[in-house]
C-alpha atoms as a PDB file:
ATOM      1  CA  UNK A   1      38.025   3.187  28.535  1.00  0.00           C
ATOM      2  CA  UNK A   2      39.901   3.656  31.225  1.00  0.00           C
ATOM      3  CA  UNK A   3      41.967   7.531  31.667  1.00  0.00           C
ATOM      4  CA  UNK A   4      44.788   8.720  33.918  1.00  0.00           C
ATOM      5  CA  UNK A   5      43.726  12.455  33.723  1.00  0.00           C
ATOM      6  CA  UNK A   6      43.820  15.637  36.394  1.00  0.00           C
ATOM      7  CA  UNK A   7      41.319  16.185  39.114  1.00  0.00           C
ATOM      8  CA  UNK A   8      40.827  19.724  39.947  1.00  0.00           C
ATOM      9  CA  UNK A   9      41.066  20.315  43.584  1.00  0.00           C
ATOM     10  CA  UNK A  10      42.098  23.632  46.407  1.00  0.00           C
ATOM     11  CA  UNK A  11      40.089  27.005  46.260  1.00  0.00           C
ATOM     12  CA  UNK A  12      39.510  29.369  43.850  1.00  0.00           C
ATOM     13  CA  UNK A  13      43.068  31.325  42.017  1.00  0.00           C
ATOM     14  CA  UNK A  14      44.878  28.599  44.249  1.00  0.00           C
ATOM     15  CA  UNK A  15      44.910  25.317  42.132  1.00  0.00           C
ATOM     16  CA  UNK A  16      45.906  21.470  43.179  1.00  0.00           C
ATOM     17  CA  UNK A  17      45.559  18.498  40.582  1.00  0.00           C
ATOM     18  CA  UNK A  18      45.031  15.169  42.010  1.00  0.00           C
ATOM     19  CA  UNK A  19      46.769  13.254  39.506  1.00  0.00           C
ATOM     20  CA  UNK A  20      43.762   9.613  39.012  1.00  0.00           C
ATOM     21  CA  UNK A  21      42.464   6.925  37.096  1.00  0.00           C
ATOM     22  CA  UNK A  22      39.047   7.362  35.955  1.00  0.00           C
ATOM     23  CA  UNK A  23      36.630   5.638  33.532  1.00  0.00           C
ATOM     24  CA  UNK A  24      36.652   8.227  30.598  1.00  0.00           C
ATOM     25  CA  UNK A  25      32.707   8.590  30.783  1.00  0.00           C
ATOM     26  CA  UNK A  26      33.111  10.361  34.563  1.00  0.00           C
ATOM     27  CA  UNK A  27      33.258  13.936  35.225  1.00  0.00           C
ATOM     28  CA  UNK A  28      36.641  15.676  35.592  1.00  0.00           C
ATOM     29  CA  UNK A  29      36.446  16.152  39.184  1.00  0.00           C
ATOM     30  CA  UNK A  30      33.807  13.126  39.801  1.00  0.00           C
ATOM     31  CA  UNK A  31      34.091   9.639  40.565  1.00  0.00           C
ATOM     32  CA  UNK A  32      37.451   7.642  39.613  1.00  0.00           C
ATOM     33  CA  UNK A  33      39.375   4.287  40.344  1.00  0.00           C
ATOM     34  CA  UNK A  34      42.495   5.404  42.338  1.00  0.00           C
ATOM     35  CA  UNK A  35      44.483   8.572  43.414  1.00  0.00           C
ATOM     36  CA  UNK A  36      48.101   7.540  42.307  1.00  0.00           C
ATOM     37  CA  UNK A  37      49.688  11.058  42.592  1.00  0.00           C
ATOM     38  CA  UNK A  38      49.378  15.143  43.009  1.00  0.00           C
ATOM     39  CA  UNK A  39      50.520  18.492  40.776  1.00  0.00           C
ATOM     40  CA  UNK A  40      51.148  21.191  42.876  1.00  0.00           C
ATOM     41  CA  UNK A  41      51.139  24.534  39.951  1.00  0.00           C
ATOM     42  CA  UNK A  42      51.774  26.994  42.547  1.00  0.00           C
ATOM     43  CA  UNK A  43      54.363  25.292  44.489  1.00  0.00           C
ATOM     44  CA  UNK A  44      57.683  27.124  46.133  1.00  0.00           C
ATOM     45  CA  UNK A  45      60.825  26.210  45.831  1.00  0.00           C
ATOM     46  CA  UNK A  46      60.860  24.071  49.281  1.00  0.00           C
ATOM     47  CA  UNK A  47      57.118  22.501  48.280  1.00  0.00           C
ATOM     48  CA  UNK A  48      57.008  19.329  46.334  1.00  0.00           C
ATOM     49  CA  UNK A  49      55.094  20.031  42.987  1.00  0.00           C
ATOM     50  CA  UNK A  50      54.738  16.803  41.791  1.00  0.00           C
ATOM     51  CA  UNK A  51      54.773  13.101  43.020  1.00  0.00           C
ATOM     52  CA  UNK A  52      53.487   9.938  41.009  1.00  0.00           C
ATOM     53  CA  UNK A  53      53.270   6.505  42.324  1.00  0.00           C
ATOM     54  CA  UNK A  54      55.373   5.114  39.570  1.00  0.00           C
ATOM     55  CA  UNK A  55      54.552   1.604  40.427  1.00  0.00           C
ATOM     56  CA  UNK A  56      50.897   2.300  40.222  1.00  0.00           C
ATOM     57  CA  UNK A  57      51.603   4.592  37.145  1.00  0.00           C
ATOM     58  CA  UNK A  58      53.547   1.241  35.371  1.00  0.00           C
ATOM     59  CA  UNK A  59      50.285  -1.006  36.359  1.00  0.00           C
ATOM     60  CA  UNK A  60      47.556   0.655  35.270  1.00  0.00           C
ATOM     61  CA  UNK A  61      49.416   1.439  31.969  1.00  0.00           C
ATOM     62  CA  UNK A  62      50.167  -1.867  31.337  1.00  0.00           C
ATOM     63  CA  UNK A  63      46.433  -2.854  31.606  1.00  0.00           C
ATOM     64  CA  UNK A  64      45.529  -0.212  29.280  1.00  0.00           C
ATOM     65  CA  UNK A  65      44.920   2.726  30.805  1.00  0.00           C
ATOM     66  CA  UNK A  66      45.571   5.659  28.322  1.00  0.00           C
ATOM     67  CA  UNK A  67      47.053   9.108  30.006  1.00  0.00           C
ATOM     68  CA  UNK A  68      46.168  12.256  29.138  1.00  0.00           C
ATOM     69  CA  UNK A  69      48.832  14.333  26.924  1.00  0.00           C
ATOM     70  CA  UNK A  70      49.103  16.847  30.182  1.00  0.00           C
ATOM     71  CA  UNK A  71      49.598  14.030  32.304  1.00  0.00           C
ATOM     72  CA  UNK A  72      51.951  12.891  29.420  1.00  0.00           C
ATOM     73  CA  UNK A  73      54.103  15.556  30.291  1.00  0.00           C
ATOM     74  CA  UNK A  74      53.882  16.060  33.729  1.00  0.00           C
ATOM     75  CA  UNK A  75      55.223  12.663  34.167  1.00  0.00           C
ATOM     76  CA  UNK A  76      58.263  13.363  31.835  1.00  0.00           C
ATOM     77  CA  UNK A  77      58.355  16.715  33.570  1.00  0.00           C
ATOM     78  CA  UNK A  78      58.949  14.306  37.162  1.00  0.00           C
ATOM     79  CA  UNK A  79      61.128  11.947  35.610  1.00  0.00           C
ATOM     80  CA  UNK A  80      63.463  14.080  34.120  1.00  0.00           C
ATOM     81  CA  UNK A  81      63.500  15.897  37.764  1.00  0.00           C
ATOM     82  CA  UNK A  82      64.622  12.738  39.527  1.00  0.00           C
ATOM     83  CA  UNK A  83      67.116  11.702  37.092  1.00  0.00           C
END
């Protein structure tokens, strides 16, 4: 099955989550399909936090990729930011 799911990336007390598409059998930070956004936690007020390739986002759903219930959120979280 294919996942959209949160790759752990930056240093240590300083996170960054590459937002990806991953077979679900892959390590959480390992392998995967295609980077289609970012989560900035720690972001200020003048740093993006959170972008998502919507287009890509509406693809790879539509094919059946399943998204994590944080990623679930996250997007909402984005969406209801741009509107």
């Amino acid at each position: 099955m294919v996942v959209i799911r949160l790759a752990r990336g930056g240093a240590k007390a300083r996170p960054f989550f590459n937002i990806v598409v991953a077979d679900k059998r892959t390590r959480r930070d390992g392998r995967f399909i295609e980077r289609i956004g970012f989560y900035n936690p720690i972001a200020t007020a003048s740093e993006e936090s959170i972008r998502v390739a919507q287009d890509r986002l509406t693809y790879w759903k539509g094919v059946g990729a399943q998204a994590s219930p944080t990623v679930d959120r996250l997007i909402a979280q984005a969406a209801k930011k741009a509107a």
